[in-house]
PDB file of N, CA and C in Angstrom:
ATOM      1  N   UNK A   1     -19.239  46.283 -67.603  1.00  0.00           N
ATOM      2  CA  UNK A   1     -20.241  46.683 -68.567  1.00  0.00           C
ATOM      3  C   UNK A   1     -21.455  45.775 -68.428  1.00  0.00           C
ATOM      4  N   UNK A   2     -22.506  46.228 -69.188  1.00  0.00           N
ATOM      5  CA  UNK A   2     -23.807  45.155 -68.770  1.00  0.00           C
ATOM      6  C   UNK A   2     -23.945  44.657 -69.946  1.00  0.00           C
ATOM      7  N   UNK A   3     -24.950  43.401 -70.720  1.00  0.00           N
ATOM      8  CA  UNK A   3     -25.246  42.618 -71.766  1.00  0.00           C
ATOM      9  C   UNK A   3     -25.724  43.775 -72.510  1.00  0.00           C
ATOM     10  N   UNK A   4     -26.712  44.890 -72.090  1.00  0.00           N
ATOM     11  CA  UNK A   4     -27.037  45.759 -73.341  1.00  0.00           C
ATOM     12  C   UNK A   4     -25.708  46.318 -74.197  1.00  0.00           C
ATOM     13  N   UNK A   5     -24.621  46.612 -73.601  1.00  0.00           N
ATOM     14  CA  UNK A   5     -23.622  47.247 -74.257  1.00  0.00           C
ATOM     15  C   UNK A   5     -22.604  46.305 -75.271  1.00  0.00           C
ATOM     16  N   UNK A   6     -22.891  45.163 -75.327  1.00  0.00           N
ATOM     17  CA  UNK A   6     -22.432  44.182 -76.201  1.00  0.00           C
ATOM     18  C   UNK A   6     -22.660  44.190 -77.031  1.00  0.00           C
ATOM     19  N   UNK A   7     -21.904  44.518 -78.480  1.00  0.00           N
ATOM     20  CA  UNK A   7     -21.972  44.484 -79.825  1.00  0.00           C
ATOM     21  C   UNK A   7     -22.341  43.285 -80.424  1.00  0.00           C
ATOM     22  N   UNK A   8     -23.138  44.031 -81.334  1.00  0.00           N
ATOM     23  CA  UNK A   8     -23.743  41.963 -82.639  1.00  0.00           C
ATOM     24  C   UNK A   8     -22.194  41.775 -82.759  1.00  0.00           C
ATOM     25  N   UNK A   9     -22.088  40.546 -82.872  1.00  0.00           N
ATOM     26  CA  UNK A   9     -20.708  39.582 -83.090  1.00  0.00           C
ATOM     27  C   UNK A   9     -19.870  39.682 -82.015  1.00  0.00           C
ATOM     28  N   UNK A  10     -19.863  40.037 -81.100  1.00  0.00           N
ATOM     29  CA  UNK A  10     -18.878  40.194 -79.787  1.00  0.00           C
ATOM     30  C   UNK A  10     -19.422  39.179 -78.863  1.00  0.00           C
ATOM     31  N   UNK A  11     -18.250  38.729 -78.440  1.00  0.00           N
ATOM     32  CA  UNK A  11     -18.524  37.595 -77.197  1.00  0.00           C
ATOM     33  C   UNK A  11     -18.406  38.221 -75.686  1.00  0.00           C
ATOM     34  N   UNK A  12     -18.685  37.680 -74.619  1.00  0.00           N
ATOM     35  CA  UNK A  12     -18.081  38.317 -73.303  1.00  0.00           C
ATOM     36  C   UNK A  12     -18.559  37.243 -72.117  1.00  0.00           C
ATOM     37  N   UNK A  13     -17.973  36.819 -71.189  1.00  0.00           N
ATOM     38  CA  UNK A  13     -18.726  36.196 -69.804  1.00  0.00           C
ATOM     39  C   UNK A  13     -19.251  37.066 -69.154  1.00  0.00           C
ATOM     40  N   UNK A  14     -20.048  36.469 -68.628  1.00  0.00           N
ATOM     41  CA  UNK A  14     -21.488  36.679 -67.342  1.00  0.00           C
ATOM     42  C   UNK A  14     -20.684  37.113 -65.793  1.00  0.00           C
ATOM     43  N   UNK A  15     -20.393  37.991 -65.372  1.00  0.00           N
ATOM     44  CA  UNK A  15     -19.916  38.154 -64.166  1.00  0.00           C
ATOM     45  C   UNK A  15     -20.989  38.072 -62.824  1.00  0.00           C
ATOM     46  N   UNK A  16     -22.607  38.585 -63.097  1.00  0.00           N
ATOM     47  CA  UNK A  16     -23.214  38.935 -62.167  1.00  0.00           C
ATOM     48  C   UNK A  16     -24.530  39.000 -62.943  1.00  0.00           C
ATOM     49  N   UNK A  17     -25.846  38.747 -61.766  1.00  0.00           N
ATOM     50  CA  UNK A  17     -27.381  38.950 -62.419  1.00  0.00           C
ATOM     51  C   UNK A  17     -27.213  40.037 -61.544  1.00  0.00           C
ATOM     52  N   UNK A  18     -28.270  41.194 -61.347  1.00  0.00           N
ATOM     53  CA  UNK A  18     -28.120  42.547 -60.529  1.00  0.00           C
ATOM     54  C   UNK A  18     -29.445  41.936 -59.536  1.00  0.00           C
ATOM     55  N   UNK A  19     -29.167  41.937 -58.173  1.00  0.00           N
ATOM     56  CA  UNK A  19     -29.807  41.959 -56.791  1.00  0.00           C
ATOM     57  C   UNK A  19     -31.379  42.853 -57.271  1.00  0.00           C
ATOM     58  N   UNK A  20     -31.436  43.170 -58.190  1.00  0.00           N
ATOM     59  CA  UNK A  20     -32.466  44.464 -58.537  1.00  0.00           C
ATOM     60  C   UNK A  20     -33.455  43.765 -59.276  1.00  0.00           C
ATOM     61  N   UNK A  21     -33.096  42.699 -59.927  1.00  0.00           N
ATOM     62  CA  UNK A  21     -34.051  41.697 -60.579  1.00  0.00           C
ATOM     63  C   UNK A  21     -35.184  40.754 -59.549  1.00  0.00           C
ATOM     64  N   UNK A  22     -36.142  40.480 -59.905  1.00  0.00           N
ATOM     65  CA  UNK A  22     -36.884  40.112 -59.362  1.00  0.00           C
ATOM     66  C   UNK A  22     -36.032  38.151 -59.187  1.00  0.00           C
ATOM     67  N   UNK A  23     -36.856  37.502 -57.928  1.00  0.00           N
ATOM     68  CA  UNK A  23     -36.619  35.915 -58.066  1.00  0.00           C
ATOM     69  C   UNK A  23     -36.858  35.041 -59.192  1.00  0.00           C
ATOM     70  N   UNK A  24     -37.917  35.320 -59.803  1.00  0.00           N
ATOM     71  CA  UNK A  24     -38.420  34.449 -60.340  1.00  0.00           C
ATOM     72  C   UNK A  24     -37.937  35.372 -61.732  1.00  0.00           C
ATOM     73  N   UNK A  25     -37.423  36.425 -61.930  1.00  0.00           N
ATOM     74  CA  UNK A  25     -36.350  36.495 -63.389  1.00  0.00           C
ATOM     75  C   UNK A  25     -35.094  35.656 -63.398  1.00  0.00           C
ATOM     76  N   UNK A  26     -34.585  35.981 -61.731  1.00  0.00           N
ATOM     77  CA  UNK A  26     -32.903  35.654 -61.417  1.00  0.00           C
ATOM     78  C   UNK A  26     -33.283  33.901 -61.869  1.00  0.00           C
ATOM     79  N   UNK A  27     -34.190  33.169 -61.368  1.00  0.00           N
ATOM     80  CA  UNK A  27     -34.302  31.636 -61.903  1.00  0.00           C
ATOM     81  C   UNK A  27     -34.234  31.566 -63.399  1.00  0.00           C
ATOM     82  N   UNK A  28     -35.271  32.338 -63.754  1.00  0.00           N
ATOM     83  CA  UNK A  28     -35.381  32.302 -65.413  1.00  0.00           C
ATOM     84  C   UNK A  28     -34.231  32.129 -65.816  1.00  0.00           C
ATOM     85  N   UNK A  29     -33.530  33.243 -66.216  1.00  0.00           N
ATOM     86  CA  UNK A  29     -32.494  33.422 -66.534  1.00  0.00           C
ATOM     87  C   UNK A  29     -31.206  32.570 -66.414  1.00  0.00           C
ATOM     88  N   UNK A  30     -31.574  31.832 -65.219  1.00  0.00           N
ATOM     89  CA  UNK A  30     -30.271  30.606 -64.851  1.00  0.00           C
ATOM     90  C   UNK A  30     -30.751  29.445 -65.421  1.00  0.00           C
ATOM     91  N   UNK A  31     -32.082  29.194 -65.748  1.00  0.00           N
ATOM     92  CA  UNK A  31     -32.856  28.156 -66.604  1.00  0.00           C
ATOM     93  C   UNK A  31     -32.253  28.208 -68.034  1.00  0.00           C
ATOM     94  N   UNK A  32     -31.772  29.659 -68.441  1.00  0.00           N
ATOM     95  CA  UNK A  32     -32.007  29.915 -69.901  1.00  0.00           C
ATOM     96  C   UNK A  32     -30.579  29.518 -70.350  1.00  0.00           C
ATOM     97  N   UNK A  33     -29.602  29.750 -68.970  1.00  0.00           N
ATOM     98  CA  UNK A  33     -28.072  29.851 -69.645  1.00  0.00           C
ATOM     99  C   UNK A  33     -27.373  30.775 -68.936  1.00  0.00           C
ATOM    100  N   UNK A  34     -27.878  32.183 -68.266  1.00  0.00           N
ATOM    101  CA  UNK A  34     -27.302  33.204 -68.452  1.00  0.00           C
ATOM    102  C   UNK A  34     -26.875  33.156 -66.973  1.00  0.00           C
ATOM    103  N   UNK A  35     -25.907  32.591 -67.016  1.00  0.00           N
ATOM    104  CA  UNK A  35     -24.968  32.192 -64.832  1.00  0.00           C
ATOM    105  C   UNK A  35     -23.817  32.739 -65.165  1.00  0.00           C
ATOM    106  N   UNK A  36     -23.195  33.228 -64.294  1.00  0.00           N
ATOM    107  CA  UNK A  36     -21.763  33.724 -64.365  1.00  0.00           C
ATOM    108  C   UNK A  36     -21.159  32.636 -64.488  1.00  0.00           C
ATOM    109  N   UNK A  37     -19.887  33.112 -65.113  1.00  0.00           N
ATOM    110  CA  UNK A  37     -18.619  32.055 -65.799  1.00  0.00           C
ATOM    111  C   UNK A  37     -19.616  31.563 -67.479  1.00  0.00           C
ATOM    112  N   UNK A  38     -20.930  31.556 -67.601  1.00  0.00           N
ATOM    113  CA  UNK A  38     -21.026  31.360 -69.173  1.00  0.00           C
ATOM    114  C   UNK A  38     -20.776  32.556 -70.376  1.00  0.00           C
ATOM    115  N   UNK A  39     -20.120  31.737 -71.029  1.00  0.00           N
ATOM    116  CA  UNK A  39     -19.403  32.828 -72.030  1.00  0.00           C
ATOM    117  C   UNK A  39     -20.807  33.026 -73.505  1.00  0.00           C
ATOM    118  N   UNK A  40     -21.056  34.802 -73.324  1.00  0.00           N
ATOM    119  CA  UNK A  40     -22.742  35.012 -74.219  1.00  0.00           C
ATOM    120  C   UNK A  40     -21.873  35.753 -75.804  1.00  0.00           C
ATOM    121  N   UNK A  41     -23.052  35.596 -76.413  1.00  0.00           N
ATOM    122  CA  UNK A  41     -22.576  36.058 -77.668  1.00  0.00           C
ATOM    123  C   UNK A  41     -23.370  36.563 -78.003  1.00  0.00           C
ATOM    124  N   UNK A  42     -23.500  37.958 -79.019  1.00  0.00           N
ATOM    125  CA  UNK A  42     -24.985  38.882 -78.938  1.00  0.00           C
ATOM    126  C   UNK A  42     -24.730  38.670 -80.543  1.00  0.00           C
ATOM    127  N   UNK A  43     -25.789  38.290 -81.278  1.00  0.00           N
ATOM    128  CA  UNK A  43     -26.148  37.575 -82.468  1.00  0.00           C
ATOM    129  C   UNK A  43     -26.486  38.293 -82.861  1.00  0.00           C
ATOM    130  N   UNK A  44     -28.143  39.470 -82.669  1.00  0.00           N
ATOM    131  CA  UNK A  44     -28.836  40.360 -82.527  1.00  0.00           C
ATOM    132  C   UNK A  44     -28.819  41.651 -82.776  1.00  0.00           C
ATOM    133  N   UNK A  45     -28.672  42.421 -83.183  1.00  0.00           N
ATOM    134  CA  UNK A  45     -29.692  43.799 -82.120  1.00  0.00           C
ATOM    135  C   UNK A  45     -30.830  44.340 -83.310  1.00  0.00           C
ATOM    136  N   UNK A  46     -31.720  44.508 -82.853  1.00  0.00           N
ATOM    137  CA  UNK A  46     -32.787  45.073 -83.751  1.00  0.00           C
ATOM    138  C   UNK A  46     -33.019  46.709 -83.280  1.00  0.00           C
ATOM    139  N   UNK A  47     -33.374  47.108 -84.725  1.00  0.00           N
ATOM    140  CA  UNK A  47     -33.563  48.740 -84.399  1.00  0.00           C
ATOM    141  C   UNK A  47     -34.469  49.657 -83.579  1.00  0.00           C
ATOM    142  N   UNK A  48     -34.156  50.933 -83.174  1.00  0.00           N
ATOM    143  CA  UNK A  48     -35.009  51.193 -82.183  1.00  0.00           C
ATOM    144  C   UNK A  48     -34.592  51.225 -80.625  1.00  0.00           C
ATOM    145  N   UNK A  49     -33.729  49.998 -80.461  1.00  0.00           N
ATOM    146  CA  UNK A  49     -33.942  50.011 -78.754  1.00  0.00           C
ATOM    147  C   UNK A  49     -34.763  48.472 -78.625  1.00  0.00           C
ATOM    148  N   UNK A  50     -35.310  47.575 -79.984  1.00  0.00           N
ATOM    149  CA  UNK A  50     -35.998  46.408 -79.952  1.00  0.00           C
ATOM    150  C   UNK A  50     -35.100  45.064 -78.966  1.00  0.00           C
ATOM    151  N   UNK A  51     -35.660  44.197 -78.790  1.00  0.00           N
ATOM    152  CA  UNK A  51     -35.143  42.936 -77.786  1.00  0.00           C
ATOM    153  C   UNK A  51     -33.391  42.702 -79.051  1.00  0.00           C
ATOM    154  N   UNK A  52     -32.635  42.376 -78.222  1.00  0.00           N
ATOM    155  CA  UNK A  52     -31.574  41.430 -78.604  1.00  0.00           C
ATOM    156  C   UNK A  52     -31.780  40.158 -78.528  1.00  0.00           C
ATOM    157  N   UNK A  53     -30.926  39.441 -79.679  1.00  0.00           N
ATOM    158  CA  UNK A  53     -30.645  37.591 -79.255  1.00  0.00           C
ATOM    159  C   UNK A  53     -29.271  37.846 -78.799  1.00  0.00           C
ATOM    160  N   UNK A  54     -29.091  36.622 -77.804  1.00  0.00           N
ATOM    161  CA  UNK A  54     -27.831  36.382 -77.121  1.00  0.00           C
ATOM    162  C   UNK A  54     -28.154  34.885 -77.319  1.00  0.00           C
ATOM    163  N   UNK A  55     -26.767  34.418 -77.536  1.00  0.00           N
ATOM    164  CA  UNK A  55     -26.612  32.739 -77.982  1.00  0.00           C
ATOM    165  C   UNK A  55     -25.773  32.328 -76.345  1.00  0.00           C
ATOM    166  N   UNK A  56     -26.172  31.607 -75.741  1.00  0.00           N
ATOM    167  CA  UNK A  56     -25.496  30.414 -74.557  1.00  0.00           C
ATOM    168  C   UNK A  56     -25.345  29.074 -74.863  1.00  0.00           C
ATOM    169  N   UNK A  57     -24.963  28.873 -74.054  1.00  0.00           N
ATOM    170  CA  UNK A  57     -24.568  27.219 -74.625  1.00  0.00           C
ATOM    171  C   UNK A  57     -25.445  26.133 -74.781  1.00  0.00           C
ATOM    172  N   UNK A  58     -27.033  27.062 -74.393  1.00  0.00           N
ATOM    173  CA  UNK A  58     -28.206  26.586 -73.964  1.00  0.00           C
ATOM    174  C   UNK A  58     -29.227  26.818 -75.500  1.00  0.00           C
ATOM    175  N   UNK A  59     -28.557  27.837 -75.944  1.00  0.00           N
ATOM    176  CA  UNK A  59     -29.327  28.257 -77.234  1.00  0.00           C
ATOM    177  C   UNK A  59     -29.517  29.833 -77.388  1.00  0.00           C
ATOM    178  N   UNK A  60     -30.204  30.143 -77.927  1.00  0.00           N
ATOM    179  CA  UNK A  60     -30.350  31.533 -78.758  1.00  0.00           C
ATOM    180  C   UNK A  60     -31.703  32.538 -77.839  1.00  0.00           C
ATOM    181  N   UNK A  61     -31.588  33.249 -77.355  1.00  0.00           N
ATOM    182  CA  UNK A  61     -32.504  33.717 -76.518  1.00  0.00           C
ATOM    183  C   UNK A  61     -32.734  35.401 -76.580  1.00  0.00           C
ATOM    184  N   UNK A  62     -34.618  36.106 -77.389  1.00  0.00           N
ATOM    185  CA  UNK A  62     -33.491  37.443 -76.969  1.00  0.00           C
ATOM    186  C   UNK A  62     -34.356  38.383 -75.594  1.00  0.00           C
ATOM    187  N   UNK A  63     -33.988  38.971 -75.262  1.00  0.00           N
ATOM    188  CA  UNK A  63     -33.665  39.617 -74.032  1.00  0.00           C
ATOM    189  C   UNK A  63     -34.265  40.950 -74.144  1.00  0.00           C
ATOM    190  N   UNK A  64     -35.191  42.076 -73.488  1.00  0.00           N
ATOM    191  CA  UNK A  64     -35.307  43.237 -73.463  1.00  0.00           C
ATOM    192  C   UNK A  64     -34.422  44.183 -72.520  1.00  0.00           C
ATOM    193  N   UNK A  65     -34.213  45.230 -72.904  1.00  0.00           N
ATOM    194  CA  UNK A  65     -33.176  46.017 -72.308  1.00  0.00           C
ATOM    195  C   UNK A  65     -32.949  46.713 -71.399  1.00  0.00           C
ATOM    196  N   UNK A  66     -33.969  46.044 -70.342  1.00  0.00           N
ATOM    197  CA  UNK A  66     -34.320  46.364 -69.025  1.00  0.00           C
ATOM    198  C   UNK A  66     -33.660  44.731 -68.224  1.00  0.00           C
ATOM    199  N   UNK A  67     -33.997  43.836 -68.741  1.00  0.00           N
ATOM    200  CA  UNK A  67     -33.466  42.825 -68.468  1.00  0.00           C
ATOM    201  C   UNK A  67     -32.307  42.638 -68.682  1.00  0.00           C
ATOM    202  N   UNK A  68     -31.529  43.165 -69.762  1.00  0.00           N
ATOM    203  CA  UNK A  68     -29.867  42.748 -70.489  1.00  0.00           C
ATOM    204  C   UNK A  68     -29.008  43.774 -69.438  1.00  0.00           C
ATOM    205  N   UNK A  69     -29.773  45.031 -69.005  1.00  0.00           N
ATOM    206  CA  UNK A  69     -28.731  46.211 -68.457  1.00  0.00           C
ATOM    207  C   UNK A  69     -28.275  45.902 -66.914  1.00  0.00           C
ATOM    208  N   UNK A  70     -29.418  44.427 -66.720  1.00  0.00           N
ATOM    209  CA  UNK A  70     -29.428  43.887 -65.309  1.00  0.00           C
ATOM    210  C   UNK A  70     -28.046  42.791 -64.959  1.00  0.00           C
ATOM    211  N   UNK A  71     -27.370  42.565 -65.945  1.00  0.00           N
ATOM    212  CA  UNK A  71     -26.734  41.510 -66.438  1.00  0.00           C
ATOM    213  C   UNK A  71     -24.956  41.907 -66.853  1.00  0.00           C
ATOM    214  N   UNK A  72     -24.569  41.861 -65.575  1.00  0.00           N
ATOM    215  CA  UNK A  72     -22.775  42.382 -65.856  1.00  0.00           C
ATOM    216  C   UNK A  72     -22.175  41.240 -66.672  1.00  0.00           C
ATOM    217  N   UNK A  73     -21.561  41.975 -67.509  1.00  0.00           N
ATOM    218  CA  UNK A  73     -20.374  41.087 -68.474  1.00  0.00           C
ATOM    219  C   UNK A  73     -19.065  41.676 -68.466  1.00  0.00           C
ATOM    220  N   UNK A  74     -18.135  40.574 -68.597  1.00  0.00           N
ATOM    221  CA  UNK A  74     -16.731  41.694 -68.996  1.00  0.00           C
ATOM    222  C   UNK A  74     -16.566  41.034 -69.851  1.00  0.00           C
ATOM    223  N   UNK A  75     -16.054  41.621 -71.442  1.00  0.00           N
ATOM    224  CA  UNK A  75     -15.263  41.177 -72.585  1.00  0.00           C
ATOM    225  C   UNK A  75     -14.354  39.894 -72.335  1.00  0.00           C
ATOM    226  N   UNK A  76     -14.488  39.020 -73.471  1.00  0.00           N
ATOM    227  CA  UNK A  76     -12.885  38.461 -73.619  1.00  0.00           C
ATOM    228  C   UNK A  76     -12.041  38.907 -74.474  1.00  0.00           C
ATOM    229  N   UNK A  77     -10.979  38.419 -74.023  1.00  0.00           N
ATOM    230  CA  UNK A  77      -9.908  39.264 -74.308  1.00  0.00           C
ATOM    231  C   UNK A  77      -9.293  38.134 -75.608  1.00  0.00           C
TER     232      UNK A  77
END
């Protein structure tokens, strides 16, 4: 599944950034927290289709949904 499909209050790890993202997002994003093996938590969602927050171990960050759908997660269990 990707970070957009993550429910407010649900946790899940980072499996993959998608090859489809630009360089200088794929850095961002590893700046921010968001590397495989870190476990995200979606705090967030605002109405509409608006940006999400996702919490890392780095802090609270939110994300548009072009960017989050780029972003494989699998649930924990």
């Amino acid at each position: 599944m990707d970070l957009w499909q993550l429910s407010k209050g649900k946790s899940a790890v980072i499996k993959s950034l998608s090859d489809q993202l630009h360089q200088d997002q794929v850095r961002r994003l590893l700046e921010l927290g968001f590397e495989p093996g870190e476990t995200i938590h979606c705090e967030q969602q605002m109405t509409l289709g608006g940006p999400r927050s996702f919490r890392t171990s780095s802090g609270v960050f939110c994300l548009e949904k072009n960017i989050a759908h780029s972003i494989t997660v699998e649930k924990e269990s």
